[in-house]
C-alpha atoms as a PDB file:
ATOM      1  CA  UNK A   1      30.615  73.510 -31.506  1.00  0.00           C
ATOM      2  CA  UNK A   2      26.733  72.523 -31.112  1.00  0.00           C
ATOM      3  CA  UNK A   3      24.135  75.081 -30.215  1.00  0.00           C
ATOM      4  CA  UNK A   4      22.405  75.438 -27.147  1.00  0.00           C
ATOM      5  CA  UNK A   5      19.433  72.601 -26.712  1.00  0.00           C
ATOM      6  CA  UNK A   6      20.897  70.696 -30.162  1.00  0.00           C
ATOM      7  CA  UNK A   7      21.157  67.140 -29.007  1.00  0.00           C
ATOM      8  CA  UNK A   8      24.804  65.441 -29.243  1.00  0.00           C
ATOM      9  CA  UNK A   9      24.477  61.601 -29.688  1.00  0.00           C
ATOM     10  CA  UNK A  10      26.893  59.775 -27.345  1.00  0.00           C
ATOM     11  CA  UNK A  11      29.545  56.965 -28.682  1.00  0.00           C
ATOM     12  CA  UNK A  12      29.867  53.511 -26.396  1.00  0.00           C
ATOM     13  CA  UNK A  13      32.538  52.058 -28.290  1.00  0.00           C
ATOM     14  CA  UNK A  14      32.390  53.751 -31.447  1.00  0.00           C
ATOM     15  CA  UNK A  15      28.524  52.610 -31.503  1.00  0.00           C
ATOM     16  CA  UNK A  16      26.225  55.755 -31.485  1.00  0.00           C
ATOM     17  CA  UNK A  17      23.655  55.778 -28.871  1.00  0.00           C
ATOM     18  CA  UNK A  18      21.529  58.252 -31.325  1.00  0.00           C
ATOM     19  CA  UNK A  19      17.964  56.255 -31.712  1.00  0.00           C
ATOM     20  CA  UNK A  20      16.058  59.427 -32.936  1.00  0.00           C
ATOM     21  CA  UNK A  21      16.143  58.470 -36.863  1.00  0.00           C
ATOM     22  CA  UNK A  22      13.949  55.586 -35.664  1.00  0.00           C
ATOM     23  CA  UNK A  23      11.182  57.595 -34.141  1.00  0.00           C
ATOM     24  CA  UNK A  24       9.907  57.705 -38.000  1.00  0.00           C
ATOM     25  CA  UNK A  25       8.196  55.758 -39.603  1.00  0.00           C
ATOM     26  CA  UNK A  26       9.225  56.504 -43.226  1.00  0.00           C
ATOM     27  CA  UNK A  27      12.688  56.445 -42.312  1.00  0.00           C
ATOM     28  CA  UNK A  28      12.348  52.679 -40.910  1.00  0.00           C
ATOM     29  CA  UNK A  29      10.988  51.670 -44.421  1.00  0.00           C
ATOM     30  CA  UNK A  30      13.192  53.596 -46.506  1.00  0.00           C
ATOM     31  CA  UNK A  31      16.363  52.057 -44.611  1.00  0.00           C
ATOM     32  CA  UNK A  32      14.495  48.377 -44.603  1.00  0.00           C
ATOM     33  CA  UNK A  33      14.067  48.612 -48.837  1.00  0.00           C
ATOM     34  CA  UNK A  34      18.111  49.992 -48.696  1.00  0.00           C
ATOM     35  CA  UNK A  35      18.607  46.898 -46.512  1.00  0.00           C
ATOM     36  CA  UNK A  36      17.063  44.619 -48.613  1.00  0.00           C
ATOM     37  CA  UNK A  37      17.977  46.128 -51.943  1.00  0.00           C
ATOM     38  CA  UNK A  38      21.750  45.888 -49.881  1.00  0.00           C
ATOM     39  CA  UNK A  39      20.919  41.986 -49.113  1.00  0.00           C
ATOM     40  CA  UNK A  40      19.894  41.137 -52.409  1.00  0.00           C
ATOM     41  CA  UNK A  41      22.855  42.856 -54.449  1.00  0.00           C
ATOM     42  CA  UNK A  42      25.421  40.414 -51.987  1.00  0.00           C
ATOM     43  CA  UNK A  43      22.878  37.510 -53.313  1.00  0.00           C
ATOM     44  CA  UNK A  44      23.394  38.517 -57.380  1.00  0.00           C
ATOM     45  CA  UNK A  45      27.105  38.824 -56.402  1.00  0.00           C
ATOM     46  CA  UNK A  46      27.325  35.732 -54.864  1.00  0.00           C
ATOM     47  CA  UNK A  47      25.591  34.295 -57.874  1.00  0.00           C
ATOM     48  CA  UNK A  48      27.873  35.297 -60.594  1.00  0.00           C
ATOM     49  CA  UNK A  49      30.945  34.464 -58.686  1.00  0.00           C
ATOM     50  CA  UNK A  50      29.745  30.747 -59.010  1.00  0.00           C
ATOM     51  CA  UNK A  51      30.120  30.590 -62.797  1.00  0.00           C
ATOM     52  CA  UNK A  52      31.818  27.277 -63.977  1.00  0.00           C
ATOM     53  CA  UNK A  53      34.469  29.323 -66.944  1.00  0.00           C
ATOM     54  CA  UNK A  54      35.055  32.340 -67.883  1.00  0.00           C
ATOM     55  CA  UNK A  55      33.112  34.063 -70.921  1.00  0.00           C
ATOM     56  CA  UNK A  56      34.938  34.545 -73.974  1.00  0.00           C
ATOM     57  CA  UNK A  57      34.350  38.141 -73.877  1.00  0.00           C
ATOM     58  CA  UNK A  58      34.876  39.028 -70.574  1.00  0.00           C
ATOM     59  CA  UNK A  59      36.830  41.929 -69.263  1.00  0.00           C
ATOM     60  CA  UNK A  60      37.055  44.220 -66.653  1.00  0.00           C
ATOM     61  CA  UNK A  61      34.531  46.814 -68.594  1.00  0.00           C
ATOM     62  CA  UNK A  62      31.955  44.237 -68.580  1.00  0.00           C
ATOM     63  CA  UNK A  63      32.230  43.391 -65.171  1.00  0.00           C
ATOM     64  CA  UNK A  64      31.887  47.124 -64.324  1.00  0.00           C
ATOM     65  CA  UNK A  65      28.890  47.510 -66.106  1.00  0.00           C
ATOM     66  CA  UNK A  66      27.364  43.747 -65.430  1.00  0.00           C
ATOM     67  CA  UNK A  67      27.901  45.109 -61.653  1.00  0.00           C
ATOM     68  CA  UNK A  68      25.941  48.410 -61.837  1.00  0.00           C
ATOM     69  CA  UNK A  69      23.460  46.847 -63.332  1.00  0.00           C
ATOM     70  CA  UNK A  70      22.879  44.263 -60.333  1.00  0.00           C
ATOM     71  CA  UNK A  71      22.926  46.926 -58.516  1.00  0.00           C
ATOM     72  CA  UNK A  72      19.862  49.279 -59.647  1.00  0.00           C
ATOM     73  CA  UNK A  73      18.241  45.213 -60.604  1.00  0.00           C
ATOM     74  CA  UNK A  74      18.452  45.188 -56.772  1.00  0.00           C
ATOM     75  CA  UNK A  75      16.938  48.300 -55.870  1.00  0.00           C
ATOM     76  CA  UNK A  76      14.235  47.629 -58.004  1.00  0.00           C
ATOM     77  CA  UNK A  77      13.330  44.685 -56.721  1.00  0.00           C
ATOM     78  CA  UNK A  78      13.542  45.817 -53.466  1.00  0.00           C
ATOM     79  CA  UNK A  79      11.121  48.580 -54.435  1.00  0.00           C
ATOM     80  CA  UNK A  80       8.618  46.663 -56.391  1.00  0.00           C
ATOM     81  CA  UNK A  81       8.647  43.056 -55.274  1.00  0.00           C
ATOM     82  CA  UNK A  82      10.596  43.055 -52.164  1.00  0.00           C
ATOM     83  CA  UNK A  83      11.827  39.265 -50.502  1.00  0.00           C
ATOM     84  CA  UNK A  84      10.395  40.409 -46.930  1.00  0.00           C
ATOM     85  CA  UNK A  85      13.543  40.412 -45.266  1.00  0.00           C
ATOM     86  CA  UNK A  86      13.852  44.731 -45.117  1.00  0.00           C
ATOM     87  CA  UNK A  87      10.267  44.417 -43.815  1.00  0.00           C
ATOM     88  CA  UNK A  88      11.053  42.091 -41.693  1.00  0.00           C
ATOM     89  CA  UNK A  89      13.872  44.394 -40.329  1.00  0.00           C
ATOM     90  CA  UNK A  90      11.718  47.184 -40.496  1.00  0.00           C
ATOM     91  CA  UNK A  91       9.350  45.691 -37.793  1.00  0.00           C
ATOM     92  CA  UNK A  92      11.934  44.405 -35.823  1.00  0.00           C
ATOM     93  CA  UNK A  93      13.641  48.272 -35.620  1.00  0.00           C
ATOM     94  CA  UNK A  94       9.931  49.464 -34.871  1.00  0.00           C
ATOM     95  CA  UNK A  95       9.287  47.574 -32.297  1.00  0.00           C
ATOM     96  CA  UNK A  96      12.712  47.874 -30.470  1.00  0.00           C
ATOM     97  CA  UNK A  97      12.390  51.606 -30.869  1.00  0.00           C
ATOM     98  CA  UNK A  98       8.526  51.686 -29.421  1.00  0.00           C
ATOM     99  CA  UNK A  99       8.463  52.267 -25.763  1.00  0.00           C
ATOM    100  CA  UNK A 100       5.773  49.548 -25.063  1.00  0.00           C
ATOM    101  CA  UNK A 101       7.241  47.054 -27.714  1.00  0.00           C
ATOM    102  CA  UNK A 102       4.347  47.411 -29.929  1.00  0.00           C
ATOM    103  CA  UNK A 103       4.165  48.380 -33.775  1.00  0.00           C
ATOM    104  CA  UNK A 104       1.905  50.482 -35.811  1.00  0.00           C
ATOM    105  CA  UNK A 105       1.322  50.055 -39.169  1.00  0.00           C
END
């Protein structure tokens, strides 16, 4: 049950219509760095997977850990020396979410 004057985002599909976490502008850049830290963590992925032989000391332990550690490696970078691409994305949700199609920065 909502309260009165609370609004209820509508569904289209499973899709929700709710646009109002765009009206900030912090909350565009924090989910463009997530994107890209998102983007580039796929990247390292992809990169290990091409590995010619397996290591003599692999195991599953290894992998566990070698894949955590991509991980915050990728939300560093996206924090410190981002690739463009969540800025990139974080224009692009800007201006579809400003009324007149323009950004501010």
């Amino acid at each position: 049950m909502t309260a009165i004057g609370t609004p209820v985002a509508s569904t289209a599909g499973g899709v929700s219509n709710d646009t109002s976490r765009t009206a900030s502008r912090g909350n565009l850049e924090k989910a463009g760095e997530r994107f890209e830290a998102i983007f580039v963590n796929m990247m390292l992925k992809s990169m290990r997977s091409a590995r010619l032989a397996d290591g003599l000391f692999d195991n599953k332990a290894g992998e566990q850990f070698r894949d955590m550690q991509d991980q915050q490696l990728a939300e560093s970078m996206a924090a410190h020396t981002p690739i463009g691409i969540g800025k990139a994305m974080t224009e692009f949700l800007a201006k579809a979410a400003s009324p007149t199609g323009e950004t501010t920065t």
